[in-house]
Protein backbone atom coordinates (compact mmCIF):
# COMPACT_ATOMS: atom_id res chain seq x y z
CA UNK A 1 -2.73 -3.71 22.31
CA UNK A 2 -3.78 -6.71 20.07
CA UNK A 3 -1.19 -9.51 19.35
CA UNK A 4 0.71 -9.93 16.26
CA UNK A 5 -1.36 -12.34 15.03
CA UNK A 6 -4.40 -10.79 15.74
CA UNK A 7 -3.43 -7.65 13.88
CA UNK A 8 -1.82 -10.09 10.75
CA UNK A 9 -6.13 -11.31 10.46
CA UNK A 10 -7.14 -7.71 10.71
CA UNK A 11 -4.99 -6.54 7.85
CA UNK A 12 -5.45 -10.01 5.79
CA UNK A 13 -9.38 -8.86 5.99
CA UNK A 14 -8.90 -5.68 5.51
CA UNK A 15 -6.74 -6.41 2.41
CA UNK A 16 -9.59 -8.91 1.36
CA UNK A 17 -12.98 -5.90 2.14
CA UNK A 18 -11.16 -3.41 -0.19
CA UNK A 19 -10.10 -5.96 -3.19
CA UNK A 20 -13.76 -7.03 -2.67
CA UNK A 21 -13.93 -3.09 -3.10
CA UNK A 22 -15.85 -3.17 0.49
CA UNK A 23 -15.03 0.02 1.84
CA UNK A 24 -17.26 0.56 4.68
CA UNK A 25 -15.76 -2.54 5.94
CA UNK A 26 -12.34 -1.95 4.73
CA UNK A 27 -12.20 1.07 6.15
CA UNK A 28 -13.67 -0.26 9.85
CA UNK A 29 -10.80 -2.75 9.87
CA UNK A 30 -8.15 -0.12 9.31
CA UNK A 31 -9.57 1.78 12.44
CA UNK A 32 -9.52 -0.99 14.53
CA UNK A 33 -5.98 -1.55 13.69
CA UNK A 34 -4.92 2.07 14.11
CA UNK A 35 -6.73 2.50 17.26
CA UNK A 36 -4.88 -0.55 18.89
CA UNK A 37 -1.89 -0.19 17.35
CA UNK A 38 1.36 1.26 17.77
CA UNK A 39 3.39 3.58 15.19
CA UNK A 40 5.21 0.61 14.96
CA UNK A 41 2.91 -1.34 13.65
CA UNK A 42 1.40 0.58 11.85
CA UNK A 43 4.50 0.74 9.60
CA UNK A 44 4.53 -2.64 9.47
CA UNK A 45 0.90 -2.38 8.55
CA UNK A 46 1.94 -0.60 5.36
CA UNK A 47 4.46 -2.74 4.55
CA UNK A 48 1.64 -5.57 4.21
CA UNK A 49 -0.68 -3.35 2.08
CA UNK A 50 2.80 -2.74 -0.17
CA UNK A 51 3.75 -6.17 -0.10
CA UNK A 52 0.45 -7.76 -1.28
CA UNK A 53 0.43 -4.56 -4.01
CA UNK A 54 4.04 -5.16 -4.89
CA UNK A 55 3.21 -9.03 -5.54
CA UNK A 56 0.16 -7.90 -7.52
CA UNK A 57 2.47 -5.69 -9.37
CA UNK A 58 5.02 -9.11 -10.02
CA UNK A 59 1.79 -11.18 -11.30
CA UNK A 60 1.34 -8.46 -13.59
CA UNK A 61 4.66 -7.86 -15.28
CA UNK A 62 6.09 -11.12 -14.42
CA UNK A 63 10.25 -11.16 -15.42
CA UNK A 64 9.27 -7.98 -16.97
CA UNK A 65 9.15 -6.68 -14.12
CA UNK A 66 11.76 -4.21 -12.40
CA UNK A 67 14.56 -5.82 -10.83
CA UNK A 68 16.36 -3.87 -7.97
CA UNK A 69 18.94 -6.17 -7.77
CA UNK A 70 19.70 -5.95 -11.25
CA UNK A 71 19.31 -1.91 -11.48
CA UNK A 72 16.06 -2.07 -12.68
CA UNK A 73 13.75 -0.01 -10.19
CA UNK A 74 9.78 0.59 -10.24
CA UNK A 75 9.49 4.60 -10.67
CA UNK A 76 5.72 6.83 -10.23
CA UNK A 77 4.68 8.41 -13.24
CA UNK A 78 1.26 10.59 -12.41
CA UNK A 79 -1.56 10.42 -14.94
CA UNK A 80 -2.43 14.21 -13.92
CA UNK A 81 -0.32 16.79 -13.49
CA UNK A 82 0.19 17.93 -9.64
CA UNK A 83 -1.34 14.59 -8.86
CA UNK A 84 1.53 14.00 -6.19
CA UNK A 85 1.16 17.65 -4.74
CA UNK A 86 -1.41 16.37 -2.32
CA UNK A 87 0.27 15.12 0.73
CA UNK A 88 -2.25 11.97 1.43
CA UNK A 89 -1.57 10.46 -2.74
CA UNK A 90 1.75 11.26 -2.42
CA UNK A 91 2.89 9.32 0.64
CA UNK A 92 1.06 6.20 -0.77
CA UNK A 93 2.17 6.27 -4.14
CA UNK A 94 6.15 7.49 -2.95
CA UNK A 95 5.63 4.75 0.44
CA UNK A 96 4.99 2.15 -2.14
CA UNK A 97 7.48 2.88 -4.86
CA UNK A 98 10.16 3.05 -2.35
CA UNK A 99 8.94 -0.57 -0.53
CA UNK A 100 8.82 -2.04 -4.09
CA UNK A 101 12.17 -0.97 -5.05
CA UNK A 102 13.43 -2.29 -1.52
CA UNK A 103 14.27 1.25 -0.20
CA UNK A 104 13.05 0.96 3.50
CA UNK A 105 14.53 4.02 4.62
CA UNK A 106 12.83 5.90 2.17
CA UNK A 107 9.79 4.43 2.45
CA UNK A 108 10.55 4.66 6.21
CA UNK A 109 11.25 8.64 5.90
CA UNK A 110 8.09 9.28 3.56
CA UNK A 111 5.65 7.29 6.62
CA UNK A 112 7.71 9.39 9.16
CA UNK A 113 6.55 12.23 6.97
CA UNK A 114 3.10 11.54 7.36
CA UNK A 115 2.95 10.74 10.52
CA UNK A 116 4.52 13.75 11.32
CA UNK A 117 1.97 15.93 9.02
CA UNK A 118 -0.87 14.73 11.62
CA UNK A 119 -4.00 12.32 11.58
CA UNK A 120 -5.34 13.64 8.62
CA UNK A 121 -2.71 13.27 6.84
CA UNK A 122 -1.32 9.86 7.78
CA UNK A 123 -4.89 8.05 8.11
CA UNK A 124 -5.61 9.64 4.75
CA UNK A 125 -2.40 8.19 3.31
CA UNK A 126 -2.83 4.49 5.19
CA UNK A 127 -6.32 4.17 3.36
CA UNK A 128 -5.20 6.03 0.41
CA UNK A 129 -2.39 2.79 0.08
CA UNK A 130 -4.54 0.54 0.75
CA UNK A 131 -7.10 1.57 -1.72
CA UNK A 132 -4.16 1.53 -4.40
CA UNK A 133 -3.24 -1.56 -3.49
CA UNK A 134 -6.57 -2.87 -3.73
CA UNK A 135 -6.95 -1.52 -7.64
CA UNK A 136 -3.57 -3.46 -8.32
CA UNK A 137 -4.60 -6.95 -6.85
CA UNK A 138 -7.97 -7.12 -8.70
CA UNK A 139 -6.24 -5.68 -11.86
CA UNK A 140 -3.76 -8.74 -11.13
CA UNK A 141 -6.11 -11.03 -10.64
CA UNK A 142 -8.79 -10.55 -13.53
CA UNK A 143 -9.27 -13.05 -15.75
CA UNK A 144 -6.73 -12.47 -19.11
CA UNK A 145 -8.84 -12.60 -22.38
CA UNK A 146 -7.80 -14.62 -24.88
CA UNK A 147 -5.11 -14.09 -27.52
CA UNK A 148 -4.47 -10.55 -25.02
């Protein structure tokens, strides 16, 4: 099995191929990491996908922003109806509202879910967040126009 570190580059890159919406590449790193890592780690691999999206999601809305500690909590609504039905969208979208609203065990429960569902299911969902994640930091990080 890699070493922590070595699996903290592979995700940093992997992070950096699909904001630089590099799939092919993007989607070799996540392999790698999945084939030589644990299910641990691999939960803590999508808690780094969720943190980076859940900071891009803080550059956005600034103190706007919801605020678990002060009630305030992030919440999913679908732009399509049934859009959460399938089992690959939902885990990433329910896995990262839970992580931003600092509700491990549920975002614990909904990986466990996955993993549970099989390989289809929880790779699907693992690239599936990351992809999100991906459309959040360049959204983040696009230059504002002015007077918007």
């Amino acid at each position: 099995m890699m070493t922590s570190e070595e699996a903290a580059k592979l995700i940093h890159e992997a992070l950096s191929a699909a904001i630089a919406a590099d799939g092919d590449r993007a989607a070799d790193l996540v392999a790698r990491l999945g084939v030589d890592s644990d299910a641990a780690r691999m939960l803590g691999v999508c808690y780094a996908f969720a943190e980076a999206g859940h900071k891009a999601l803080r550059m956005m809305y600034g103190d706007q922003a919801p605020n678990p500690l002060r009630g305030d909590f992030w919440m999913i609504e679908p732009l399509e109806p049934g859009a959460l039905d399938d089992p690959v969208k939902g885990f990433a979208s329910r896995f990262f509202v839970a992580y931003c609203n600092g509700d491990r065990d549920t975002a614990r429960a909904h990986w466990e879910t996955a993993l549970e569902a099989g390989p289809k299911v929880f790779v699907g969902g693992v690239c599936q967040l990351l992809v999100d994640v991906a459309g959040l930091c360049r959204t983040a990080t696009e230059p504002k126009e002015a007077g918007g």
